[in-house]
C-alpha atoms as a PDB file:
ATOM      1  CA  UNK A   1     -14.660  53.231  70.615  1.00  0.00           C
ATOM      2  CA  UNK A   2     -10.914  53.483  70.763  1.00  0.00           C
ATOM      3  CA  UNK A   3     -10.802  49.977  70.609  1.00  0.00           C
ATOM      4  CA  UNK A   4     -12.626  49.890  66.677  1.00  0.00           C
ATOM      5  CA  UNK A   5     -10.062  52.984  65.707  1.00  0.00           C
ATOM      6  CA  UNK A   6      -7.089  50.892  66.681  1.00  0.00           C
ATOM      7  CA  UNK A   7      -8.696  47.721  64.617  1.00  0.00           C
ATOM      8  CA  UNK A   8      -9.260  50.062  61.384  1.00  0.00           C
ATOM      9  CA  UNK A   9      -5.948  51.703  61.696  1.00  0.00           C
ATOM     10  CA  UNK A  10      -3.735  48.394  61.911  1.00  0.00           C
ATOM     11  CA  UNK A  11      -6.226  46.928  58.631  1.00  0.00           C
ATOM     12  CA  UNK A  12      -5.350  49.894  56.896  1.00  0.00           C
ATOM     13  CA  UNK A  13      -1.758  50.024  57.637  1.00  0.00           C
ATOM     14  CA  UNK A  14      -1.625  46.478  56.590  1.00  0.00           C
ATOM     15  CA  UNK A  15      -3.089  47.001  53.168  1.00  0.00           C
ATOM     16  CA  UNK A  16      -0.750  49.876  52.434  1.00  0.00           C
ATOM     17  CA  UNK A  17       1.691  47.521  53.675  1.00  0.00           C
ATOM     18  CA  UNK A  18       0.668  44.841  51.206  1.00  0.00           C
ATOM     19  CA  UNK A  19       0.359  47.249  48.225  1.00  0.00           C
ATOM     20  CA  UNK A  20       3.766  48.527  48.411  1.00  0.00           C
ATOM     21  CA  UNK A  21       5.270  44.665  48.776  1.00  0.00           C
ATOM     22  CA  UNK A  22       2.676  43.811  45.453  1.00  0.00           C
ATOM     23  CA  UNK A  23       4.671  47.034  43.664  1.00  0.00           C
ATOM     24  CA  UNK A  24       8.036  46.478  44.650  1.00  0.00           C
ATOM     25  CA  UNK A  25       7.695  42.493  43.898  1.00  0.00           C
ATOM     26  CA  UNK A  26       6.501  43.024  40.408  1.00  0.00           C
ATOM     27  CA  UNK A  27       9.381  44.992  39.152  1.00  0.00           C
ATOM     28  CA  UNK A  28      12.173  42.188  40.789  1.00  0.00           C
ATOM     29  CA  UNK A  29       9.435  39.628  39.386  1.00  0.00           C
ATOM     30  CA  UNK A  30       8.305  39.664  35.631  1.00  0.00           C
ATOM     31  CA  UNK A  31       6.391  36.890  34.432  1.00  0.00           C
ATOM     32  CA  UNK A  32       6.162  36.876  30.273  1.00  0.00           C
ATOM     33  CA  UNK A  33       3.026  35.739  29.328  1.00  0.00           C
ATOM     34  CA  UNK A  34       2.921  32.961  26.808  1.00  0.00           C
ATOM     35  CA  UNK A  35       1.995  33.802  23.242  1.00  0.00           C
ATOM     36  CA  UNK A  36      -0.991  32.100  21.983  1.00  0.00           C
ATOM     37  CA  UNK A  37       0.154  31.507  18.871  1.00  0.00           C
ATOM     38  CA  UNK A  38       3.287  29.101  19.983  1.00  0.00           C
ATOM     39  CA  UNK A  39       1.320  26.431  21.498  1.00  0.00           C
ATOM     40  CA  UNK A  40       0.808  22.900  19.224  1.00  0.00           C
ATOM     41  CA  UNK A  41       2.859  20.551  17.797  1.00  0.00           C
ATOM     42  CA  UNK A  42       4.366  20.760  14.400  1.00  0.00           C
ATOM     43  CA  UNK A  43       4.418  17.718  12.822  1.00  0.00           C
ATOM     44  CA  UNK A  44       6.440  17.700  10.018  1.00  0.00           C
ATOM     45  CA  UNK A  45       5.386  15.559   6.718  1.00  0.00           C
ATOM     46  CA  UNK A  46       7.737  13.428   4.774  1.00  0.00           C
ATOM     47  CA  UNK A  47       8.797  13.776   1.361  1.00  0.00           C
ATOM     48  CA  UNK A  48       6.453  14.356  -1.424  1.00  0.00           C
ATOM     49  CA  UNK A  49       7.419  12.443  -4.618  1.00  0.00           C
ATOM     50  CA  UNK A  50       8.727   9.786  -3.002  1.00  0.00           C
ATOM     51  CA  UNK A  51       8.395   6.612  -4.268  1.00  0.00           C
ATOM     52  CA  UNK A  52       7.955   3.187  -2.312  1.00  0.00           C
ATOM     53  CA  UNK A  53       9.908   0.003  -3.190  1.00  0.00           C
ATOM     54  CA  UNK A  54       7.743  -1.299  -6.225  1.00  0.00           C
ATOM     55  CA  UNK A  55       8.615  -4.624  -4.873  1.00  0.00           C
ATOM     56  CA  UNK A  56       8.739  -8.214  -7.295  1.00  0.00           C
ATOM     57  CA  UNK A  57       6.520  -7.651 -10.342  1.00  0.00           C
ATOM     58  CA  UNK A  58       3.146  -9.919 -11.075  1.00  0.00           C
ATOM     59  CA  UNK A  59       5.227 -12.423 -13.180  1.00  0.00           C
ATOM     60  CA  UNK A  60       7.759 -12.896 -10.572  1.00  0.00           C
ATOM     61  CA  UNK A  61       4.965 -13.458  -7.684  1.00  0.00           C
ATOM     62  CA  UNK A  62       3.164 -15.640  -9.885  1.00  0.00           C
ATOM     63  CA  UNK A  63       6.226 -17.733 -10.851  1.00  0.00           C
ATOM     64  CA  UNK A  64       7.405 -17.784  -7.076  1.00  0.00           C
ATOM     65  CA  UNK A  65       3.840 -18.078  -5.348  1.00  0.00           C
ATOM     66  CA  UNK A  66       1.654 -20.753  -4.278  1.00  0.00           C
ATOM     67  CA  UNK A  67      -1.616 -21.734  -5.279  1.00  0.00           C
ATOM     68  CA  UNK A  68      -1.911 -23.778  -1.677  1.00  0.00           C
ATOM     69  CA  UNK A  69      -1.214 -19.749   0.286  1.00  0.00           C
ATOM     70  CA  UNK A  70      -3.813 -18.865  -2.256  1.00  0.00           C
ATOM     71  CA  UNK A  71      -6.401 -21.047  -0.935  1.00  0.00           C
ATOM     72  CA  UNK A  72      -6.501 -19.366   2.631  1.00  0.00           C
ATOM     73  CA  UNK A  73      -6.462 -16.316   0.923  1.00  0.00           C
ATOM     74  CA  UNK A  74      -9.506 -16.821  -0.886  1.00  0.00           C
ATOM     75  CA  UNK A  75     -11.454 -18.294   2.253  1.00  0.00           C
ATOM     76  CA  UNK A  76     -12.328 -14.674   2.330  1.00  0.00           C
ATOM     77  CA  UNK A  77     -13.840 -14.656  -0.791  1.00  0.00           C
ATOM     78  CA  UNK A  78     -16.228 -18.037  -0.295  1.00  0.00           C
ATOM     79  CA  UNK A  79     -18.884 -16.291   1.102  1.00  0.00           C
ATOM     80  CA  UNK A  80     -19.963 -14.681  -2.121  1.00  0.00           C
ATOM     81  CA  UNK A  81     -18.317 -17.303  -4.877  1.00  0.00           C
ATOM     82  CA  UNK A  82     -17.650 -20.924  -5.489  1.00  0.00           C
ATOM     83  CA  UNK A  83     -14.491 -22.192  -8.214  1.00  0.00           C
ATOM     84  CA  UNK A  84     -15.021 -25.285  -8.271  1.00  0.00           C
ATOM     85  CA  UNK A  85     -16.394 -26.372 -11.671  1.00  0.00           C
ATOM     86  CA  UNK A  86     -20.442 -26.277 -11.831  1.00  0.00           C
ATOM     87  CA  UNK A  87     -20.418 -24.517  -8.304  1.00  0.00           C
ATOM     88  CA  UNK A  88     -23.708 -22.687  -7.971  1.00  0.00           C
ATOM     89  CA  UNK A  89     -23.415 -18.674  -8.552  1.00  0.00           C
ATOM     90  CA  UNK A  90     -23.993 -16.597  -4.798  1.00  0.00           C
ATOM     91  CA  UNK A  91     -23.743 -13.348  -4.273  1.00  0.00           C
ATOM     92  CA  UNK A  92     -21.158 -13.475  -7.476  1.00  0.00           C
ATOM     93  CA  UNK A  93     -20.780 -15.726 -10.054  1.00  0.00           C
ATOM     94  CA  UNK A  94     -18.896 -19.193 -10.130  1.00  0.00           C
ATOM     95  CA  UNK A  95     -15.160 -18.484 -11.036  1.00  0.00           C
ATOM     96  CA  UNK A  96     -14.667 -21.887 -12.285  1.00  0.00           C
ATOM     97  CA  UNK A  97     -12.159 -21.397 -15.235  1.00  0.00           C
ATOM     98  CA  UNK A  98     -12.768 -17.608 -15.296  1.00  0.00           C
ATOM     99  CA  UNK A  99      -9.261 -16.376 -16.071  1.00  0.00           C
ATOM    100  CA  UNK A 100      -8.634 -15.758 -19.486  1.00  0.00           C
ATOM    101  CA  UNK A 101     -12.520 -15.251 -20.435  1.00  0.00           C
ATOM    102  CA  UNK A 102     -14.164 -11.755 -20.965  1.00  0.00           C
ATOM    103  CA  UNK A 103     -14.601  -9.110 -18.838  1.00  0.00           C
ATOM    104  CA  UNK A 104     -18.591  -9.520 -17.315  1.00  0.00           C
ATOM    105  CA  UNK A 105     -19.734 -12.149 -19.423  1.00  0.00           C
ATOM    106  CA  UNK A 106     -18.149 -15.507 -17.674  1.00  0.00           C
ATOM    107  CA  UNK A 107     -20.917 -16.627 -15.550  1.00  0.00           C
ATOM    108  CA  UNK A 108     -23.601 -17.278 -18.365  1.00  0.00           C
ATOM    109  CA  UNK A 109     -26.909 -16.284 -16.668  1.00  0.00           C
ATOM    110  CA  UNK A 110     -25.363 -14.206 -14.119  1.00  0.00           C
ATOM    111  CA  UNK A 111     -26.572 -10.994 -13.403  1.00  0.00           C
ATOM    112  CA  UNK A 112     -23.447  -8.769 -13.915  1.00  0.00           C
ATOM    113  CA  UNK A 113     -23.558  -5.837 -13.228  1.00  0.00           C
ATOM    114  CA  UNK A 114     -23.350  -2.695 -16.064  1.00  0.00           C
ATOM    115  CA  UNK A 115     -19.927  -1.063 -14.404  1.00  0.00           C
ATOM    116  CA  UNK A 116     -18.429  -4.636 -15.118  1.00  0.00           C
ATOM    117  CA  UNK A 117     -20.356  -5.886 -17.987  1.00  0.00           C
ATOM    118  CA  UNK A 118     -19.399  -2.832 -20.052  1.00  0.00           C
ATOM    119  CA  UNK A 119     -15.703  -2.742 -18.900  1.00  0.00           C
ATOM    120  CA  UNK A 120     -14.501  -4.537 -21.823  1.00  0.00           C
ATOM    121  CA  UNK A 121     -11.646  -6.926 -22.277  1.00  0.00           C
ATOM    122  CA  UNK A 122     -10.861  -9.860 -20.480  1.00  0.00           C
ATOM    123  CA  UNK A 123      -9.482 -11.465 -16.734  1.00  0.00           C
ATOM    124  CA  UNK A 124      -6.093 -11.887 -18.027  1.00  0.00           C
ATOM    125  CA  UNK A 125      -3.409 -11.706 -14.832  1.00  0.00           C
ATOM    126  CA  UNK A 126      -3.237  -7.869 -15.071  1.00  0.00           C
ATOM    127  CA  UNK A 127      -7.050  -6.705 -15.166  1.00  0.00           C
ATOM    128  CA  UNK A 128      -7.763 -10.026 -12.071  1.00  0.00           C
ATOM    129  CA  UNK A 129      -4.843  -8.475 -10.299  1.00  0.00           C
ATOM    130  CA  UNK A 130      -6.316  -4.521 -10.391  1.00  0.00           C
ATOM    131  CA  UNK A 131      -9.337  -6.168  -9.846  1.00  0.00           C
ATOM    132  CA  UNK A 132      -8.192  -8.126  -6.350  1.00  0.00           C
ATOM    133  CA  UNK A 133      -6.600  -4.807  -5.748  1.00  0.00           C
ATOM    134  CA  UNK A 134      -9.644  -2.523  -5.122  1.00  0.00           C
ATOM    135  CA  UNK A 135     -12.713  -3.867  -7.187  1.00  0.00           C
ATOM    136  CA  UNK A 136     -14.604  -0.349  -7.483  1.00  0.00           C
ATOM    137  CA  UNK A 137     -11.517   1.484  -8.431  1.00  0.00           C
ATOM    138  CA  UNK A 138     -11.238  -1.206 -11.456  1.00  0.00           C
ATOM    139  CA  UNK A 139     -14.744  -0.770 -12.294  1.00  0.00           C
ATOM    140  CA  UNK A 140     -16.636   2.006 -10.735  1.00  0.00           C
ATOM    141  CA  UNK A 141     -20.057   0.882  -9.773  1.00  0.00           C
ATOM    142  CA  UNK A 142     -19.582  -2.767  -9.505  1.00  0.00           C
ATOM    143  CA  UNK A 143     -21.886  -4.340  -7.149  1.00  0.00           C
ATOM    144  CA  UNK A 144     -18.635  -6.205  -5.482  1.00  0.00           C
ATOM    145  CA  UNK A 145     -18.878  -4.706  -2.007  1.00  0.00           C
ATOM    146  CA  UNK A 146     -15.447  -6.442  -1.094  1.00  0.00           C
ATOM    147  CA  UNK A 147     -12.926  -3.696  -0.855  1.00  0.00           C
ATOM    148  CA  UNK A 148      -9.540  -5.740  -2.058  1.00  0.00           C
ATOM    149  CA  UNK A 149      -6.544  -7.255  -1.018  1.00  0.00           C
ATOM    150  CA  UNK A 150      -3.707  -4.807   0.033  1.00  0.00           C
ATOM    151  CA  UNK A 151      -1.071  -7.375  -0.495  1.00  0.00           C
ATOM    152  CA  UNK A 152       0.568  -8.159  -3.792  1.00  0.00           C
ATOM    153  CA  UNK A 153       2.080 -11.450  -2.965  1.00  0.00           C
ATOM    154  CA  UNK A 154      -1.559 -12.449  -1.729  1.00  0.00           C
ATOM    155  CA  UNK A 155      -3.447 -11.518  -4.817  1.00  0.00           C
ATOM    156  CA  UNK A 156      -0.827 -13.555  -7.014  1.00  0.00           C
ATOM    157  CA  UNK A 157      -1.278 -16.556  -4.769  1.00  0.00           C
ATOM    158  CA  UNK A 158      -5.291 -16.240  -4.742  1.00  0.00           C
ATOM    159  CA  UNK A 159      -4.715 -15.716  -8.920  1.00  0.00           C
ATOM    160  CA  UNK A 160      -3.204 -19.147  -8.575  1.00  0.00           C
ATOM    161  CA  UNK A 161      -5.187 -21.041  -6.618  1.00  0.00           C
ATOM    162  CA  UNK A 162      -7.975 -19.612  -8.699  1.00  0.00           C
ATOM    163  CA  UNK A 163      -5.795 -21.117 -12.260  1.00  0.00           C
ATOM    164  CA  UNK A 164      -6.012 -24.473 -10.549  1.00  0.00           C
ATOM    165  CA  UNK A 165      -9.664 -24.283 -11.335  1.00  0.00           C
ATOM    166  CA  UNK A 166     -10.480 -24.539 -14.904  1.00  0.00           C
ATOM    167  CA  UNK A 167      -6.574 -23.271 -15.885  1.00  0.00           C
ATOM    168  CA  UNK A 168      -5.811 -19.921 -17.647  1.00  0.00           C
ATOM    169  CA  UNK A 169      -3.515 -18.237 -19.858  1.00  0.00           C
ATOM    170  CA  UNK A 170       0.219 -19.327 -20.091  1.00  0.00           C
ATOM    171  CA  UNK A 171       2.132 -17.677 -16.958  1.00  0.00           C
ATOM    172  CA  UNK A 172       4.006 -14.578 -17.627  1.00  0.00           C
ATOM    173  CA  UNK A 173       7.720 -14.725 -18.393  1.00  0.00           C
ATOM    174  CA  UNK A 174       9.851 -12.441 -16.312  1.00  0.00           C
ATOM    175  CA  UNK A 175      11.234  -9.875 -18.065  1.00  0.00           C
ATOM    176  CA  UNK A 176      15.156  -9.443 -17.521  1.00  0.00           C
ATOM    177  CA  UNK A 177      15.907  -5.797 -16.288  1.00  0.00           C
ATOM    178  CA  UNK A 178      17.456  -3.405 -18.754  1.00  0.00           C
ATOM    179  CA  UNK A 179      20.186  -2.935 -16.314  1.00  0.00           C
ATOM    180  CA  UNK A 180      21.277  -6.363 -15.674  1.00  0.00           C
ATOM    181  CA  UNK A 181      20.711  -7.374 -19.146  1.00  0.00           C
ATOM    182  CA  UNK A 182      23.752  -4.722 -19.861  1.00  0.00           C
ATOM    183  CA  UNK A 183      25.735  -6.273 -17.067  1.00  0.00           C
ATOM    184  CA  UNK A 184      25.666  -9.420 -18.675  1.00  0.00           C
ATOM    185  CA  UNK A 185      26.598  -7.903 -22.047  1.00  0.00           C
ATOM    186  CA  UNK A 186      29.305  -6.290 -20.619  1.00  0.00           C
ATOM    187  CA  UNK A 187      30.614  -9.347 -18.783  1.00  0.00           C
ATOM    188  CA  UNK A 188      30.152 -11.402 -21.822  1.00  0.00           C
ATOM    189  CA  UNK A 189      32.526  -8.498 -23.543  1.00  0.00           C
ATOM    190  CA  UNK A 190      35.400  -8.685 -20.859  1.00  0.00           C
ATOM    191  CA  UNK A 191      35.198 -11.904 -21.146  1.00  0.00           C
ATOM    192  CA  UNK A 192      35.804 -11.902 -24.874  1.00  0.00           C
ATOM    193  CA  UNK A 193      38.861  -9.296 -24.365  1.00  0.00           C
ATOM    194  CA  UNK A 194      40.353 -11.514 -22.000  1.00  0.00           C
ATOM    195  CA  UNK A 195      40.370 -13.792 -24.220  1.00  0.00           C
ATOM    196  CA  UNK A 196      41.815 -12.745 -27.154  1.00  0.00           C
ATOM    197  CA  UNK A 197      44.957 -10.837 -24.653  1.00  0.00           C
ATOM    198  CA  UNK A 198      45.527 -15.004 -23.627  1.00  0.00           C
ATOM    199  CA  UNK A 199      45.543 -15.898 -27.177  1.00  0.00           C
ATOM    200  CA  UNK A 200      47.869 -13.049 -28.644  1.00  0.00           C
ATOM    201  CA  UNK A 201      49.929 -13.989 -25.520  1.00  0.00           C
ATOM    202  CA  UNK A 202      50.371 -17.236 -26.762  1.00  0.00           C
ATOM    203  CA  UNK A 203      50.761 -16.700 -30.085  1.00  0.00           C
ATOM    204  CA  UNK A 204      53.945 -14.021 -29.018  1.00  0.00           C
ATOM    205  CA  UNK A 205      55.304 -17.071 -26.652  1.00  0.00           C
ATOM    206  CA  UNK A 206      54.685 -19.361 -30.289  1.00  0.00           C
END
């Protein structure tokens, strides 16, 4: 019996013992706890506005590109169209010659359908190059299930290899920049003052 008193008595000294070292360690001790509303990343967005490089215009791709870069390019499109002239229509229509004709109405026979049919106009380089771009965008509703090509400098290429069959409207000129069309007016005027200061000089030394 005096045996189980001493047990009890050194367990109960020994958790008064550990409660007082719990106390006094807390106070030397304090742990902040983190606040839930910190954690995450902030990722921070870029500028809104901002506007990408617009990069060589359609007549300058078209006067630079290459009708042979424009073939591979359009091996995506062979699946669902021939160009070569009296190709059978596919999925789409023949493209044989199509650039410069109307809007939906090239392919006589073809089933077009209304989205395109009823978009009006006709494939000059502009309208095939939104087209190429994203084809629903250009005509909502068009049964052309290929989403587009993301790359300007492929779409003028495929618009060329595509003007190899059956031709097309007269390239587009490019159009001189305001900017550098002043430069050159402004050289062209130094160039005039200089002049006429080396001919008054010589008409002084006369």
């Amino acid at each position: 019996m005096s045996n189980t008193n001493t047990i009890f008595g050194w367990v109960l000294a020994s958790g008064i013992v550990a409660l007082g070292l719990s106390s006094v360690s807390s106070k030397f001790f304090h742990a902040d706890k983190p606040h839930v509303e910190e954690f995450g990343y902030v990722i921070e967005g870029g500028d809104e506005g901002a506007e990408a490089d617009a990069g060589p215009s359609l007549a300058e791709l078209l006067q630079t590109g290459s009708a042979a870069a424009g073939e591979a390019v359009f091996a995506k499109c062979t699946a669902c169209h021939t160009v070569e002239q009296g190709g059978a229509a596919g999925i789409g229509p023949n493209l044989f010659g199509v650039l410069g004709t109307g809007i939906g109405s090239h392919a006589a026979g073809y089933a077009y359908s209304s989205a395109l049919a009823e978009k009006g106009g006709s494939w000059d380089y502009e309208a095939m190059d939104a087209w190429l771009t994203s084809p629903r965008a250009f005509a909502n509703g068009t049964k052309m299930s290929f989403a587009g090509l993301s790359s300007a400098e492929d779409r003028a290429n495929v618009i060329l290899y595509m003007r190899e069959y059956g031709g097309g409207p007269d390239l587009p000129e490019v159009v001189v920049e305001e900017a550098a069309a002043e430069e050159g007016v402004e050289a062209e005027v130094v160039e005039d003052v200089a002049e006429a200061d080396a001919d008054a000089a010589d008409n002084i030394e006369g």
